[in-house]
PDB file of N, CA and C in Angstrom:
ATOM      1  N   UNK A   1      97.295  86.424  98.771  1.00  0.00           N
ATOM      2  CA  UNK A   1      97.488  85.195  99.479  1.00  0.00           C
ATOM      3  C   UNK A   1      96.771  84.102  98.717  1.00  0.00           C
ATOM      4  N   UNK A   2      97.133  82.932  98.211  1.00  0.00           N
ATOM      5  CA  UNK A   2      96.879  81.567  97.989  1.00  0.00           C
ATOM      6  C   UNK A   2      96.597  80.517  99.185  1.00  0.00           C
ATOM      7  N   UNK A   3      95.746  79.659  98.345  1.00  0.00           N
ATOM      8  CA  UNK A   3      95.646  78.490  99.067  1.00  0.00           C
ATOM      9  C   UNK A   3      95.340  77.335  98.060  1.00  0.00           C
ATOM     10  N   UNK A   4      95.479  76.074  98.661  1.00  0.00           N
ATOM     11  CA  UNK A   4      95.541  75.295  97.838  1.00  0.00           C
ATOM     12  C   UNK A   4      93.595  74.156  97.446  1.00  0.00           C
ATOM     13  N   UNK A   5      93.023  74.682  98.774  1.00  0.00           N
ATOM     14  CA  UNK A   5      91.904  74.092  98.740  1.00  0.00           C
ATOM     15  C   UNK A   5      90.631  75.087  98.860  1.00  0.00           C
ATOM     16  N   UNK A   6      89.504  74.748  98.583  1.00  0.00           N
ATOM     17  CA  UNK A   6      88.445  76.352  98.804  1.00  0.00           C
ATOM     18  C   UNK A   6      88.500  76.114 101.056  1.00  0.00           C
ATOM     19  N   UNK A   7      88.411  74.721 101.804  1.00  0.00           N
ATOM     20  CA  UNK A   7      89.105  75.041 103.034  1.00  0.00           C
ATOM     21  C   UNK A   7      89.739  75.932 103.753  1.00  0.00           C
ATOM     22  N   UNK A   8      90.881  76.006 102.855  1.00  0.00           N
ATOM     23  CA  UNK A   8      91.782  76.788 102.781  1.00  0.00           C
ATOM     24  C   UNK A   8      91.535  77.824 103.030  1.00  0.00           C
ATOM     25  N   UNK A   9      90.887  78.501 101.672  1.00  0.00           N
ATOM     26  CA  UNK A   9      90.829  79.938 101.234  1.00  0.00           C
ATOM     27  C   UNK A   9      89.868  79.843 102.289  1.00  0.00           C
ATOM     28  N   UNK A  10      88.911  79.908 103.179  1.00  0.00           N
ATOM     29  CA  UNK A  10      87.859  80.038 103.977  1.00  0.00           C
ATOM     30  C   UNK A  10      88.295  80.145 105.617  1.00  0.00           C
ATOM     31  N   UNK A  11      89.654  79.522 106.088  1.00  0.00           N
ATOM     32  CA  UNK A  11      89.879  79.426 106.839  1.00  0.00           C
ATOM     33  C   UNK A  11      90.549  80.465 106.462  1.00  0.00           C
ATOM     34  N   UNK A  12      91.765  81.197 105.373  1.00  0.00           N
ATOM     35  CA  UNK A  12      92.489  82.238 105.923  1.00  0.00           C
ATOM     36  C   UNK A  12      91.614  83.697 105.996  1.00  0.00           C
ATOM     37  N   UNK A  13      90.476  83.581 104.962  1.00  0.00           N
ATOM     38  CA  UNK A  13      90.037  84.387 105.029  1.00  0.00           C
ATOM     39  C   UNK A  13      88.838  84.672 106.340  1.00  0.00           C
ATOM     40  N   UNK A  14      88.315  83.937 107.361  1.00  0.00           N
ATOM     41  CA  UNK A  14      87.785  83.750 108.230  1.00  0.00           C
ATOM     42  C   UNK A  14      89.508  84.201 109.775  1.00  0.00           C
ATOM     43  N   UNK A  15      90.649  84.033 109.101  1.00  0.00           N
ATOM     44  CA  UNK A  15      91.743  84.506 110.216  1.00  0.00           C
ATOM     45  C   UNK A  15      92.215  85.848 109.755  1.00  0.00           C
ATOM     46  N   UNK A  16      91.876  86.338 109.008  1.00  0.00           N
ATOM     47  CA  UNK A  16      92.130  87.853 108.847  1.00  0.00           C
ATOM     48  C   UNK A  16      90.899  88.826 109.500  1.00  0.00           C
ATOM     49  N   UNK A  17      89.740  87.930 109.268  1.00  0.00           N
ATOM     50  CA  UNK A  17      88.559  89.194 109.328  1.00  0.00           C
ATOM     51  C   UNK A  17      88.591  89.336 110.680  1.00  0.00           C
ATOM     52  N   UNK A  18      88.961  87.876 111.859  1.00  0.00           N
ATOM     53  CA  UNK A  18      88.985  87.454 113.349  1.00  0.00           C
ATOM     54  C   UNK A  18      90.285  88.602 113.683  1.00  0.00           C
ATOM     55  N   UNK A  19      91.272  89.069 112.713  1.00  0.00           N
ATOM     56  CA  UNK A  19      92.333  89.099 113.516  1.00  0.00           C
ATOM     57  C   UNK A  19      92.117  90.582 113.338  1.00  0.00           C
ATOM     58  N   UNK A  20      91.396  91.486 112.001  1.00  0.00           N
ATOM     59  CA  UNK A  20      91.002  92.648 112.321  1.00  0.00           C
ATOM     60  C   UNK A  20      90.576  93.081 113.269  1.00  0.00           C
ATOM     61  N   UNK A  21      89.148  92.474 113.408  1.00  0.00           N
ATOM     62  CA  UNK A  21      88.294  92.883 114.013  1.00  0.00           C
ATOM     63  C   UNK A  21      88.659  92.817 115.592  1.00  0.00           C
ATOM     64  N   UNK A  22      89.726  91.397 116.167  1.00  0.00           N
ATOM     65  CA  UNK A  22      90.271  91.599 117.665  1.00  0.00           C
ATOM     66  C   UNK A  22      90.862  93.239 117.839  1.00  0.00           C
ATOM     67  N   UNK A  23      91.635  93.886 116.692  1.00  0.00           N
ATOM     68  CA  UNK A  23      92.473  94.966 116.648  1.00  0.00           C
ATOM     69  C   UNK A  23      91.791  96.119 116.458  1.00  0.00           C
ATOM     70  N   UNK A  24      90.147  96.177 116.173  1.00  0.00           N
ATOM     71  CA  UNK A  24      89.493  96.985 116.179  1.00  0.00           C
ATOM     72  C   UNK A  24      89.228  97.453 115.089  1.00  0.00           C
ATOM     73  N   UNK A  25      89.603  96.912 114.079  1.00  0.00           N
ATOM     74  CA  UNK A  25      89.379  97.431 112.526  1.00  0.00           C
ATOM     75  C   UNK A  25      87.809  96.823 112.225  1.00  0.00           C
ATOM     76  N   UNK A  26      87.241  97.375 111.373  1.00  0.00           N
ATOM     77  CA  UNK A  26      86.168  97.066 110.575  1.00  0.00           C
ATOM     78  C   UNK A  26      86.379  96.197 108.826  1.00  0.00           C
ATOM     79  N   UNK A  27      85.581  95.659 109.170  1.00  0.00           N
ATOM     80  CA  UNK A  27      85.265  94.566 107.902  1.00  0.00           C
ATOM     81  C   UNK A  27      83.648  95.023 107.189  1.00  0.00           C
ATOM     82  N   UNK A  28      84.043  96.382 105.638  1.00  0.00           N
ATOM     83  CA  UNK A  28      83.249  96.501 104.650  1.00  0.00           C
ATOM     84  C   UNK A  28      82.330  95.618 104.303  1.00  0.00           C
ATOM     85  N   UNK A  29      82.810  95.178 103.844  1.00  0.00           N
ATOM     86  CA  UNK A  29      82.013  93.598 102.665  1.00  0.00           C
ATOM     87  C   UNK A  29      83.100  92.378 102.927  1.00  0.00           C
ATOM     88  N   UNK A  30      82.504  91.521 102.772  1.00  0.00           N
ATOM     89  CA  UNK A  30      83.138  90.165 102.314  1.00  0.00           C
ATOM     90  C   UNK A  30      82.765  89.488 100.954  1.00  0.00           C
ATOM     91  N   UNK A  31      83.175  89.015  99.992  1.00  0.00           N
ATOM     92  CA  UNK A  31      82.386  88.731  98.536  1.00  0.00           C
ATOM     93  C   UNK A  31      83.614  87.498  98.493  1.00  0.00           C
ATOM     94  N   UNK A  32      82.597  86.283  97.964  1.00  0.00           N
ATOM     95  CA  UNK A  32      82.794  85.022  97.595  1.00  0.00           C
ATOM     96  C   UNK A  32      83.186  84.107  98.225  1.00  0.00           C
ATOM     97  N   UNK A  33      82.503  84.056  99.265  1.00  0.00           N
ATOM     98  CA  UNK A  33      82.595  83.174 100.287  1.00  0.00           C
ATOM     99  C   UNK A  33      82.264  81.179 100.334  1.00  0.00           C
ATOM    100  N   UNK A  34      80.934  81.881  99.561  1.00  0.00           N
ATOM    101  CA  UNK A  34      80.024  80.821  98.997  1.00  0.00           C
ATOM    102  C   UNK A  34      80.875  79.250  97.949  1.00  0.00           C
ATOM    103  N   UNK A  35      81.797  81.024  97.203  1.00  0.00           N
ATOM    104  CA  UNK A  35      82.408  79.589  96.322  1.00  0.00           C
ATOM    105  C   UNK A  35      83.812  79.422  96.611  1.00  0.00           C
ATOM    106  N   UNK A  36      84.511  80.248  97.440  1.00  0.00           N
ATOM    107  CA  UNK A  36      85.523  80.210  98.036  1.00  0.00           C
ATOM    108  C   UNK A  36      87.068  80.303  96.995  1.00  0.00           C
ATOM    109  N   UNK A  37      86.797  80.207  95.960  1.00  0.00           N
ATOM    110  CA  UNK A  37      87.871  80.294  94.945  1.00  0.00           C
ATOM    111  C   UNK A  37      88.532  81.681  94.806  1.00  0.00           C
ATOM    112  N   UNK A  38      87.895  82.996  95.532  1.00  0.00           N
ATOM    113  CA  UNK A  38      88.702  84.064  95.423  1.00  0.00           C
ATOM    114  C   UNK A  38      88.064  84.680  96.077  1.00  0.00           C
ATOM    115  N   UNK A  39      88.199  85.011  97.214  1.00  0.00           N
ATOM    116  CA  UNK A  39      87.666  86.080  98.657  1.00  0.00           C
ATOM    117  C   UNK A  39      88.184  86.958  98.377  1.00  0.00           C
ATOM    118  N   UNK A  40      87.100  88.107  98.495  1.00  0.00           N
ATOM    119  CA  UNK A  40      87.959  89.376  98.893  1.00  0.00           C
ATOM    120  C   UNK A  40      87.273  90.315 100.230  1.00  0.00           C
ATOM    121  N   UNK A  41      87.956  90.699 101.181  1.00  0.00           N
ATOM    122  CA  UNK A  41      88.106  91.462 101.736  1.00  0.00           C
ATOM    123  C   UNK A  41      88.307  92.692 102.346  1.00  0.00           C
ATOM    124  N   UNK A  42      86.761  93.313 101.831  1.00  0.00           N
ATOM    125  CA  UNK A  42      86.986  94.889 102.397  1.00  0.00           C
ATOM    126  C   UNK A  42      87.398  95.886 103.521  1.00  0.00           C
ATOM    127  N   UNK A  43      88.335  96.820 103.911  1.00  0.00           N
ATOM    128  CA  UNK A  43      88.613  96.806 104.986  1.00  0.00           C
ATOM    129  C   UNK A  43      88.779  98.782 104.957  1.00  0.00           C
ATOM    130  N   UNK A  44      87.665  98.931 103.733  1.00  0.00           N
ATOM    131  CA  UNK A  44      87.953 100.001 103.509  1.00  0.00           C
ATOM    132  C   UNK A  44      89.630 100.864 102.852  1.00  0.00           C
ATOM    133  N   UNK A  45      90.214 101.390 103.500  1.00  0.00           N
ATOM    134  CA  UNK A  45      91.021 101.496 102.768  1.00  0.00           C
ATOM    135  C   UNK A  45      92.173 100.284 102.390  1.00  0.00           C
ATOM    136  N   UNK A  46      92.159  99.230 103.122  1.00  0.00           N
ATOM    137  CA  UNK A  46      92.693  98.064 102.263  1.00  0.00           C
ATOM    138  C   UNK A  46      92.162  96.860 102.061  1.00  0.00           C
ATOM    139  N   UNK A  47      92.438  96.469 101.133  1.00  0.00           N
ATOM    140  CA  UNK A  47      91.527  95.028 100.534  1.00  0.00           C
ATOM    141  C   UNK A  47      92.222  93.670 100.057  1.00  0.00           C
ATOM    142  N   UNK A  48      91.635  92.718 101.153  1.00  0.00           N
ATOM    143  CA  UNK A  48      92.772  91.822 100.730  1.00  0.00           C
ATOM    144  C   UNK A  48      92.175  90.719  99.986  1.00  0.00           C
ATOM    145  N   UNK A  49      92.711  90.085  98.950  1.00  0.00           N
ATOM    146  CA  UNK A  49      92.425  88.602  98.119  1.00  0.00           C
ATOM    147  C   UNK A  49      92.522  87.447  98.807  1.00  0.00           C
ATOM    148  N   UNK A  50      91.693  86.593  98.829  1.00  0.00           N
ATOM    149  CA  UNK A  50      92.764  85.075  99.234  1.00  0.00           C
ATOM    150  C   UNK A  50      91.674  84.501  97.902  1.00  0.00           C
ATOM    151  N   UNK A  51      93.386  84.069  97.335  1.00  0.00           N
ATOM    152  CA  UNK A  51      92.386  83.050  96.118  1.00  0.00           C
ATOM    153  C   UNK A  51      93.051  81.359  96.408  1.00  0.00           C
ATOM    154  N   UNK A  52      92.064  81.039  95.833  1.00  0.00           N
ATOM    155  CA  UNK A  52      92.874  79.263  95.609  1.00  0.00           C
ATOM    156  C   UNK A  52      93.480  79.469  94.566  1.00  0.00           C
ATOM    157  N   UNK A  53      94.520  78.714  94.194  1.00  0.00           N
ATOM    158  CA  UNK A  53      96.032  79.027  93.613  1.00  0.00           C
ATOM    159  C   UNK A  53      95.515  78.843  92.382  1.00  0.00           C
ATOM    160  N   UNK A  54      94.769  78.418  91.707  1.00  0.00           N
ATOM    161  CA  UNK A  54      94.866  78.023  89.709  1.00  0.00           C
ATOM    162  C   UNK A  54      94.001  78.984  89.612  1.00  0.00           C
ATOM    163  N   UNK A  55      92.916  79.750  90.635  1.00  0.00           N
ATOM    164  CA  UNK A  55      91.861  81.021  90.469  1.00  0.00           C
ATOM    165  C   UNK A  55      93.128  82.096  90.227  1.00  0.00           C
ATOM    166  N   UNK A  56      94.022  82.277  91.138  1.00  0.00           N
ATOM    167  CA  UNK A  56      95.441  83.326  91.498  1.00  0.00           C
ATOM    168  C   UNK A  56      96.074  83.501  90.062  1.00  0.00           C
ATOM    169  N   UNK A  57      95.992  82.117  89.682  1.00  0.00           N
ATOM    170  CA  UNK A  57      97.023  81.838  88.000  1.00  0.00           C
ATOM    171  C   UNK A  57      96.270  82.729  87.112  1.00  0.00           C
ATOM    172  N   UNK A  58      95.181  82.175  86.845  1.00  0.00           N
ATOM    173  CA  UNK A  58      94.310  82.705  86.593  1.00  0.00           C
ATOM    174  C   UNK A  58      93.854  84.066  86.222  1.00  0.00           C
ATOM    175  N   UNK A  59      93.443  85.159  86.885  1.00  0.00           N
ATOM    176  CA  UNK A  59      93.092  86.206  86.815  1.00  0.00           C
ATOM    177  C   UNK A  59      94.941  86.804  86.968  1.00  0.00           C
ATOM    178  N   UNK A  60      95.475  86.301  88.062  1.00  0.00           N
ATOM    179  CA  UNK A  60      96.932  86.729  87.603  1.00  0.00           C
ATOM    180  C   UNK A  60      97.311  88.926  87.777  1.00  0.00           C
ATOM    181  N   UNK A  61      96.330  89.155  88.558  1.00  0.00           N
ATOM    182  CA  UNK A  61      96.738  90.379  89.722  1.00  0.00           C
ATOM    183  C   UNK A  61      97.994  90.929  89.794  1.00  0.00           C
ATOM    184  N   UNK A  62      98.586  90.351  89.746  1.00  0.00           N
ATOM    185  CA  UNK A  62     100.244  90.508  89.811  1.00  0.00           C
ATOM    186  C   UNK A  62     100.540  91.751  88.486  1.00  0.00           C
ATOM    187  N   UNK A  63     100.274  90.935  87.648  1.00  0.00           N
ATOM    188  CA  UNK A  63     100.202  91.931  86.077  1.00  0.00           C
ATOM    189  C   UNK A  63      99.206  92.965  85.717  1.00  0.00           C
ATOM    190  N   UNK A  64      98.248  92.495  86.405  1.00  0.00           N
ATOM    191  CA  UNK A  64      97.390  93.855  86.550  1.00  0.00           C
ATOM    192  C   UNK A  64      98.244  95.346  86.540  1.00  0.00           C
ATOM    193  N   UNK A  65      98.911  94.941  87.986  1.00  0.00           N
ATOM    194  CA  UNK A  65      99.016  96.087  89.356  1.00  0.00           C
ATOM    195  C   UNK A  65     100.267  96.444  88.654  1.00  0.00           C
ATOM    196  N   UNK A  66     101.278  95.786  87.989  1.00  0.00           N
ATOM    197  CA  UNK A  66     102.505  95.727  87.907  1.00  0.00           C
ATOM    198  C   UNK A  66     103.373  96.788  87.625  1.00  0.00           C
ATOM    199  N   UNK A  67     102.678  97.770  87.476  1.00  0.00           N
ATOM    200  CA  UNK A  67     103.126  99.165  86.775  1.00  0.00           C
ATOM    201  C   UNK A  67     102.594 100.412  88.080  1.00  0.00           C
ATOM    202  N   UNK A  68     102.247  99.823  89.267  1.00  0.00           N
ATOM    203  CA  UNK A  68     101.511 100.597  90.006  1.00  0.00           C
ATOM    204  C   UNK A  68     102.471 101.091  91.323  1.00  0.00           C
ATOM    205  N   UNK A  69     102.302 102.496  92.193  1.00  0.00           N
ATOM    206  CA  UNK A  69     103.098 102.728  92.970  1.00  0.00           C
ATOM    207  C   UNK A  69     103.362 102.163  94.241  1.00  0.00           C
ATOM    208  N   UNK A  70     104.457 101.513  94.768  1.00  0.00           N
ATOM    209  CA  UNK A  70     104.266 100.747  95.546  1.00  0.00           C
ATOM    210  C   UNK A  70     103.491 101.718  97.028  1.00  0.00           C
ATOM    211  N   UNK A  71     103.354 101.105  97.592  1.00  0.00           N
ATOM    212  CA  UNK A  71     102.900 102.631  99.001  1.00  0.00           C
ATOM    213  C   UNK A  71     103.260 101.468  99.964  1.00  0.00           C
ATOM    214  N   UNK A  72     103.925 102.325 101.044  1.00  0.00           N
ATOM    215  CA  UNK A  72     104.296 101.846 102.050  1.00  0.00           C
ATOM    216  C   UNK A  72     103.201 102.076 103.571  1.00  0.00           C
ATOM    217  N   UNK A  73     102.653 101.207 103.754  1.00  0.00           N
ATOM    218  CA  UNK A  73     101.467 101.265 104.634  1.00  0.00           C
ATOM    219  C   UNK A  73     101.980 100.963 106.612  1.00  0.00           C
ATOM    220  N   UNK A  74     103.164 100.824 106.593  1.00  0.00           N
ATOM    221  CA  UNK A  74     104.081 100.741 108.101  1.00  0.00           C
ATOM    222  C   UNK A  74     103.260 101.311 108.848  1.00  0.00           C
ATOM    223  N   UNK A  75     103.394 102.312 108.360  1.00  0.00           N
ATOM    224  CA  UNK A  75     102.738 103.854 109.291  1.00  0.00           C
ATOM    225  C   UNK A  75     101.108 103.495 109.434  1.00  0.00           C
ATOM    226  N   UNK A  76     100.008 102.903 108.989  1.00  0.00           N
ATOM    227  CA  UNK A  76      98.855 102.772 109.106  1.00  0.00           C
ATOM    228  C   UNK A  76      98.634 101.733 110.154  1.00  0.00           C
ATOM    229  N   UNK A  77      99.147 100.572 110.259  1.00  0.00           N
ATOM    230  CA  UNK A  77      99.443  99.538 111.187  1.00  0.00           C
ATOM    231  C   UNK A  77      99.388 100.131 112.987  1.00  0.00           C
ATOM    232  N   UNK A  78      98.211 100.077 113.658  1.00  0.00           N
ATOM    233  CA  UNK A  78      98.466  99.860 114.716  1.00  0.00           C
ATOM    234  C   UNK A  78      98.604  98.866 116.015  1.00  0.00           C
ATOM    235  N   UNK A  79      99.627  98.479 116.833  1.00  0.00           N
ATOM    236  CA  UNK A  79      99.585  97.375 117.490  1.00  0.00           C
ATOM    237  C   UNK A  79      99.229  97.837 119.056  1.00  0.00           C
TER     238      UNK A  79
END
Protein backbone atom coordinates (compact mmCIF):
# COMPACT_ATOMS: atom_id res chain seq x y z
CA UNK A 1 0.00 0.00 0.00
CA UNK A 2 1.16 3.68 -0.92
CA UNK A 3 0.53 6.94 0.14
CA UNK A 4 1.25 10.10 -0.99
CA UNK A 5 2.23 12.03 2.30
CA UNK A 6 4.23 10.55 5.60
CA UNK A 7 0.15 11.67 7.06
CA UNK A 8 -0.82 9.40 5.01
CA UNK A 9 1.35 6.53 5.54
CA UNK A 10 0.57 7.04 9.47
CA UNK A 11 -2.97 7.19 9.21
CA UNK A 12 -3.22 3.90 7.05
CA UNK A 13 -0.95 2.32 8.98
CA UNK A 14 -2.57 3.40 12.44
CA UNK A 15 -6.21 1.82 10.34
CA UNK A 16 -4.86 -1.53 9.88
CA UNK A 17 -3.27 -2.09 13.33
CA UNK A 18 -7.10 -0.50 14.80
CA UNK A 19 -8.78 -2.82 12.40
CA UNK A 20 -6.67 -6.00 13.49
CA UNK A 21 -6.68 -5.67 16.68
CA UNK A 22 -10.95 -4.85 16.75
CA UNK A 23 -10.83 -8.60 14.97
CA UNK A 24 -8.66 -9.94 17.55
CA UNK A 25 -5.45 -10.34 15.78
CA UNK A 26 -2.18 -9.30 17.35
CA UNK A 27 0.26 -6.65 16.25
CA UNK A 28 4.29 -8.10 16.53
CA UNK A 29 6.28 -4.99 16.00
CA UNK A 30 5.59 -1.87 14.28
CA UNK A 31 9.02 -0.29 12.65
CA UNK A 32 9.18 3.26 11.16
CA UNK A 33 6.78 5.09 12.43
CA UNK A 34 8.94 7.94 13.47
CA UNK A 35 9.83 8.66 9.86
CA UNK A 36 6.84 7.39 8.29
CA UNK A 37 8.25 6.83 4.72
CA UNK A 38 7.85 2.97 4.94
CA UNK A 39 5.88 1.20 7.87
CA UNK A 40 5.91 -2.09 8.33
CA UNK A 41 3.66 -4.17 10.08
CA UNK A 42 4.08 -7.29 11.96
CA UNK A 43 1.26 -9.52 12.31
CA UNK A 44 3.23 -12.50 12.64
CA UNK A 45 2.44 -14.60 9.96
CA UNK A 46 1.61 -11.59 7.70
CA UNK A 47 3.33 -8.37 7.23
CA UNK A 48 2.15 -5.50 5.74
CA UNK A 49 4.17 -2.26 4.08
CA UNK A 50 2.64 1.11 3.77
CA UNK A 51 5.24 3.19 2.08
CA UNK A 52 4.98 6.79 0.74
CA UNK A 53 5.01 6.37 -2.98
CA UNK A 54 8.81 7.62 -4.26
CA UNK A 55 10.07 5.31 -0.84
CA UNK A 56 7.61 2.30 -2.86
CA UNK A 57 9.59 3.44 -6.28
CA UNK A 58 12.28 3.17 -4.63
CA UNK A 59 13.13 0.00 -2.89
CA UNK A 60 10.54 -1.32 -5.57
CA UNK A 61 9.26 -4.86 -3.64
CA UNK A 62 7.39 -5.72 -6.48
CA UNK A 63 10.74 -7.08 -8.18
CA UNK A 64 12.02 -8.37 -5.26
CA UNK A 65 9.05 -10.91 -4.73
CA UNK A 66 8.44 -11.29 -8.45
CA UNK A 67 9.47 -14.77 -8.97
CA UNK A 68 7.73 -15.85 -5.67
CA UNK A 69 4.65 -18.28 -5.04
CA UNK A 70 1.63 -16.61 -4.99
CA UNK A 71 -0.38 -18.18 -1.69
CA UNK A 72 -3.77 -17.72 -1.37
CA UNK A 73 -4.57 -16.58 2.24
CA UNK A 74 -8.92 -16.63 1.82
CA UNK A 75 -8.88 -19.40 4.11
CA UNK A 76 -6.84 -17.53 7.04
CA UNK A 77 -9.28 -14.50 7.09
CA UNK A 78 -11.73 -14.63 9.83
CA UNK A 79 -14.95 -12.45 9.94
Amino acid sequence: MQATSDRQVKAIAEEIQEQVEEKGGTIREVEGKSTANWILIDMGDVVAHVFKEETRQFYNLEKLWADAPLVDVAGWIKE
